[in-house]
Protein backbone atom coordinates (compact mmCIF):
# COMPACT_ATOMS: atom_id res chain seq x y z
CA UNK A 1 -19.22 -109.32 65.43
CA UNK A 2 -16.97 -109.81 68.39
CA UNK A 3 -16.47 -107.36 71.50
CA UNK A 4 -14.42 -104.84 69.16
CA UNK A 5 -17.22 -105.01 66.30
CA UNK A 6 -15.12 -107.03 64.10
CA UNK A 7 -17.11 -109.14 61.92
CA UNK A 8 -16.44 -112.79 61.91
CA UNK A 9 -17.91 -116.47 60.50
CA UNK A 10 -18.68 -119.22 62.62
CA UNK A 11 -16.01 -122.58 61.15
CA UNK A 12 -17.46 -125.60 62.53
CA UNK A 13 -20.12 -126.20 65.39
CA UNK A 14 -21.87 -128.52 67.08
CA UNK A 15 -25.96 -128.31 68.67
CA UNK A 16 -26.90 -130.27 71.18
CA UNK A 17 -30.57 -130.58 72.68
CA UNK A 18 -30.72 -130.65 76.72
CA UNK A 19 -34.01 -130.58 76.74
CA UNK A 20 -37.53 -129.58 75.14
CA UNK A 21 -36.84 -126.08 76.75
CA UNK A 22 -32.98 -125.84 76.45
CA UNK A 23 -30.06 -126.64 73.24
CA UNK A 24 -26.60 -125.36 72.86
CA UNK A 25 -24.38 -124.57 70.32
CA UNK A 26 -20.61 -124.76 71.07
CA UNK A 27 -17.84 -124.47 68.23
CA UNK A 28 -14.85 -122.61 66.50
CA UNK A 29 -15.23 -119.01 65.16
CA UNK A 30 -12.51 -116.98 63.16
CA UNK A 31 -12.20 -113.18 62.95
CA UNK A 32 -11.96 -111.09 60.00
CA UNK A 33 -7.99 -111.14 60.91
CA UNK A 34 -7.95 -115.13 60.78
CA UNK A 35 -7.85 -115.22 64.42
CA UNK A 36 -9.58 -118.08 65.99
CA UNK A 37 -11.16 -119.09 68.93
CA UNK A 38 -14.29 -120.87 70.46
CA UNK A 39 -17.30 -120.40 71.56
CA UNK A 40 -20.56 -121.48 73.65
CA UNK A 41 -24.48 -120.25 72.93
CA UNK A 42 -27.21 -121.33 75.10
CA UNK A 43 -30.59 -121.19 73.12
CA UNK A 44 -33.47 -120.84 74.84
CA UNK A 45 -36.64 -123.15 72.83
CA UNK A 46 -39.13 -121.61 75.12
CA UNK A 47 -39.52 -118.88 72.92
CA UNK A 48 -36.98 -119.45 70.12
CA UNK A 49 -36.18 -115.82 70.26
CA UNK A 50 -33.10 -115.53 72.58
CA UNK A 51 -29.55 -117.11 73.11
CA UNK A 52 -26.96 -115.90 75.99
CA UNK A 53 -23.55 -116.44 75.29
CA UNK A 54 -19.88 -116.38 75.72
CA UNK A 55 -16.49 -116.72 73.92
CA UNK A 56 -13.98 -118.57 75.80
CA UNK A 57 -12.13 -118.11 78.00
CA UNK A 58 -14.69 -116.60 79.05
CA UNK A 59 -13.90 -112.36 78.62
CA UNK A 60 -16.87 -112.06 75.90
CA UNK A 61 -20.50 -112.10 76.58
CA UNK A 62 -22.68 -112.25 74.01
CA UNK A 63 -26.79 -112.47 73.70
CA UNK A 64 -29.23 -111.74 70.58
CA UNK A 65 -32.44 -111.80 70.13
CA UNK A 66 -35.64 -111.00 67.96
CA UNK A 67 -36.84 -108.15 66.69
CA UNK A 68 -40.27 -107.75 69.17
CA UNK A 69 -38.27 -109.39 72.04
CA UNK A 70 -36.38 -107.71 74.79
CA UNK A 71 -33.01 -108.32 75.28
CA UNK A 72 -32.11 -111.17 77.95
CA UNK A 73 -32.03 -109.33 81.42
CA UNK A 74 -28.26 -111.60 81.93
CA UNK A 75 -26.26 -110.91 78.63
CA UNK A 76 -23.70 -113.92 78.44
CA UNK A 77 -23.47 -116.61 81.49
């Protein structure tokens, strides 16, 4: 869902693995209106239980995480 609860579908992606601790996922996401834009996730592989992220250019911060788990104390970067 994006910052108006719209629901959405990620359209293409990419992951790429920084480290044993740290991946991202960057890509192209589309609205329920057919609007599209992109966006960057940071996953942490700590824990496998929380990403911080943000749709460009930047307005949108997003996070998630696991049911058990708190919520990441910075939502988006």
């Amino acid at each position: 869902m994006d910052s108006e609860g719209q629901p959405g579908e990620i359209v293409g992606g990419v992951v790429t693995v920084h480290s044993l601790t740290e991946a991202s996922l960057s890509g192209a996401w589309r609205n329920a209106r057919g609007e599209q834009d992109s966006f960057e996730w940071r996953l942490n592989l700590t824990t496998g239980r929380t990403f911080e992220g943000r749709r460009d250019p930047g307005n949108s911060e997003w996070c998630g995480w696991r049911q058990g788990s708190s919520e990441p104390d910075e939502c988006g970067f």
